[in-house]
Protein backbone atom coordinates (compact mmCIF):
# COMPACT_ATOMS: atom_id res chain seq x y z
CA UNK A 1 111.54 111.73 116.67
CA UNK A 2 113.26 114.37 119.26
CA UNK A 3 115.24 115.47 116.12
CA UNK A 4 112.97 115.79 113.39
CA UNK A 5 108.81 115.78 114.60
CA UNK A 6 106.75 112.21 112.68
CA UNK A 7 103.54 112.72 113.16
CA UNK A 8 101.07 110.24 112.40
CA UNK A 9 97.09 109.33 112.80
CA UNK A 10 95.62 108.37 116.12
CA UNK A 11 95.64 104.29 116.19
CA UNK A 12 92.69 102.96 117.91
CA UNK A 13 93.00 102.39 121.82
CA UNK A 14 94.67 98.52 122.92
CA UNK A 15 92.78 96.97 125.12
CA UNK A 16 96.11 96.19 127.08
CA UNK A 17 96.28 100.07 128.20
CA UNK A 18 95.76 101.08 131.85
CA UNK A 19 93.27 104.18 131.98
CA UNK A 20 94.01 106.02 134.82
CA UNK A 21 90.33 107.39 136.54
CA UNK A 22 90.11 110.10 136.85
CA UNK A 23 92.45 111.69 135.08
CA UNK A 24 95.62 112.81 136.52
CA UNK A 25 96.09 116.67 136.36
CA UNK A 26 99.41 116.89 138.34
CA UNK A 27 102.88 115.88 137.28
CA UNK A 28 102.63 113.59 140.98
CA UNK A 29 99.48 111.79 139.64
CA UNK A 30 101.30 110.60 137.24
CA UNK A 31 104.16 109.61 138.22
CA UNK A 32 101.89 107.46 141.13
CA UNK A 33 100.18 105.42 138.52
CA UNK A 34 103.72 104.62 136.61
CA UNK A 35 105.34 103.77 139.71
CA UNK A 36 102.45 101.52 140.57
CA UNK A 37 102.26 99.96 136.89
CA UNK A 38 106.14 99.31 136.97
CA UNK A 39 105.81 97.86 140.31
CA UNK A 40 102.67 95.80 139.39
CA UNK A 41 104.98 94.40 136.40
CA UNK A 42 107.69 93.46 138.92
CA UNK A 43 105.52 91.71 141.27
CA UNK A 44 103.80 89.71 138.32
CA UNK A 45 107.05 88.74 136.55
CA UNK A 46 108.98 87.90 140.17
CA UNK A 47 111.66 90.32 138.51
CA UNK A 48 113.29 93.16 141.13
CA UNK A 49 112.45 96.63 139.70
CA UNK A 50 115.68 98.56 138.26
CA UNK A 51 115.42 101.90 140.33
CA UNK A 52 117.34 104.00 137.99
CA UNK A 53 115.12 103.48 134.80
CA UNK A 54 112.00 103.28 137.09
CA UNK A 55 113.50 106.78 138.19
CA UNK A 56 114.06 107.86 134.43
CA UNK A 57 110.29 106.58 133.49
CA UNK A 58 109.39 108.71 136.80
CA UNK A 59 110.69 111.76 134.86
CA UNK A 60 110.37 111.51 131.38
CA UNK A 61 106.47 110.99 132.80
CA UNK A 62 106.33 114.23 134.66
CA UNK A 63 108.09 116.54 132.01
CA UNK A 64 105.35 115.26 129.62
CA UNK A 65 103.04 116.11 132.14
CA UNK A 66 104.40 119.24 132.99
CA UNK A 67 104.68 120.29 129.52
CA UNK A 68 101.10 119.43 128.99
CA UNK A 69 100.08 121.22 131.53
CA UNK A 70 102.08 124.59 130.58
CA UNK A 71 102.69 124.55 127.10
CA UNK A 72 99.57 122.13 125.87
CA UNK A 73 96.56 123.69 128.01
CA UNK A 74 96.07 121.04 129.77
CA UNK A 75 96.22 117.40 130.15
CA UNK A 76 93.67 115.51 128.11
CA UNK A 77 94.26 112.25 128.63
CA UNK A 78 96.92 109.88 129.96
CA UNK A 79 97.79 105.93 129.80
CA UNK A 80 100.80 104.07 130.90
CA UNK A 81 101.40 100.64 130.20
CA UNK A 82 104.55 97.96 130.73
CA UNK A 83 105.44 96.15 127.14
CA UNK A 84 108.17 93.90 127.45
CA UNK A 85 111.71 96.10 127.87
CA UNK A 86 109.65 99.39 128.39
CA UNK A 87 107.19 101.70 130.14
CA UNK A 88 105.26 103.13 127.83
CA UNK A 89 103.70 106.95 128.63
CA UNK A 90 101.20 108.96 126.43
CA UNK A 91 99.73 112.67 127.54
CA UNK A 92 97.68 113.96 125.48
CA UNK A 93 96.88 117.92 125.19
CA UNK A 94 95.03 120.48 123.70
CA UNK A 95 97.03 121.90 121.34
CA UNK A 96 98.39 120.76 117.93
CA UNK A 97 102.01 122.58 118.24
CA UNK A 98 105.05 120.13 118.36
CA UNK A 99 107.31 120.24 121.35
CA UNK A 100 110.26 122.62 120.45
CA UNK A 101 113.91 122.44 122.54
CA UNK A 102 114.41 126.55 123.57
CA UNK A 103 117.75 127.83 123.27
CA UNK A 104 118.93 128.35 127.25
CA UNK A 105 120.04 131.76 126.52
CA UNK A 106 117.28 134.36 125.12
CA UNK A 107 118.12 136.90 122.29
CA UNK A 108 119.26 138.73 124.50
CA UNK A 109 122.24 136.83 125.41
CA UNK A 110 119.92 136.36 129.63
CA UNK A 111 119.85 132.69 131.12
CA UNK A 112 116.48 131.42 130.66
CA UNK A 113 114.86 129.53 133.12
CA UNK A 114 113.03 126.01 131.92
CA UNK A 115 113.17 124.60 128.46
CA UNK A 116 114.81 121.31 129.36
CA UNK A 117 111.90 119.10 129.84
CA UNK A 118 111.74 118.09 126.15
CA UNK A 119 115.42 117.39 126.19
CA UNK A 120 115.41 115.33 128.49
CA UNK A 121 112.11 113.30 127.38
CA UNK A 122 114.55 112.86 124.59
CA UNK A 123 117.22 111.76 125.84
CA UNK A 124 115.56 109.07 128.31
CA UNK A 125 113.33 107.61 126.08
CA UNK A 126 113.84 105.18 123.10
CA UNK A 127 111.11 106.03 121.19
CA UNK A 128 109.18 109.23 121.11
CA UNK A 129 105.78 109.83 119.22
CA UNK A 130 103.74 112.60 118.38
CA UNK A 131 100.47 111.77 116.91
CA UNK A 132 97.41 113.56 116.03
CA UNK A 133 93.97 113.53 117.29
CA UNK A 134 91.09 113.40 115.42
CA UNK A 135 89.38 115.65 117.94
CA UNK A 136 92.06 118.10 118.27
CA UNK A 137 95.04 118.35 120.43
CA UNK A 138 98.38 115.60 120.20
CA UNK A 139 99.46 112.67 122.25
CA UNK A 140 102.86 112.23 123.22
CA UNK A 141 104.02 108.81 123.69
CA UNK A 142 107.38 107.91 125.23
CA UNK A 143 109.01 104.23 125.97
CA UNK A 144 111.40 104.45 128.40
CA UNK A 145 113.50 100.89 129.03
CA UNK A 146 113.03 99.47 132.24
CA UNK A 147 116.74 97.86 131.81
């Protein structure tokens, strides 16, 4: 997906998703309610928590958030949810344009600053989807494994 942009129709909500109320609108909102979700998990399946991918999930949740926020105006919705090996993250925004990795040096041959949350969404997660809505906008969705 990070290489070349699938983008498919909304499926309907599961009823296994976690709806975070209200809605986060900060990158630290969000990555409370996947910390707490992971950590739920753990408790639930007796299994310690591995803190490096709980760290990874931790950021490939805030640069979707944080990309949202900048790039997507705003953050329309959000849902996390633990599936077997994974965390799973979706932000949805307002806008229809597909992420895009910048080039860290502008035409002008300057340093840019930003332009590596997509990257690194893409390299931390296993599966990255970019879907649709009916009512405008996208929703990102990321699994990151928890091992």
């Amino acid at each position: 997906m990070c290489d070349e942009h699938r983008t498919e129709a909304a499926p309907p909500l599961s009823v296994a998703r976690r709806r975070v109320r209200p809605r986060p609108s900060r990158p630290a909102e969000v990555r409370r309610a996947v910390e707490r979700a992971v950590s739920e998990r753990c408790r639930a399946t007796h299994t310690p928590c591995d803190a490096q991918a709980l760290s990874d999930a931790l950021l490939v949740a805030s640069e979707l958030t944080t990309n949202a926020i900048l790039h997507g105006g705003g953050i329309t919705d959000f849902h996390v949810t633990v599936e077997g090996w994974g965390v799973c993250v979706s932000v949805s925004d307002r806008s229809a344009a597909l992420p895009v990795a910048r080039t860290p040096v502008d035409p002008h041959g300057r340093w840019r600053t930003g332009g590596h949350g997509w990257p690194i969404v893409c390299r931390l997660a296993r599966d990255v989807r970019v879907t649709d809505l009916p009512s405008g906008g996208k929703r990102i969705t990321a699994v990151v494994p928890l091992s």
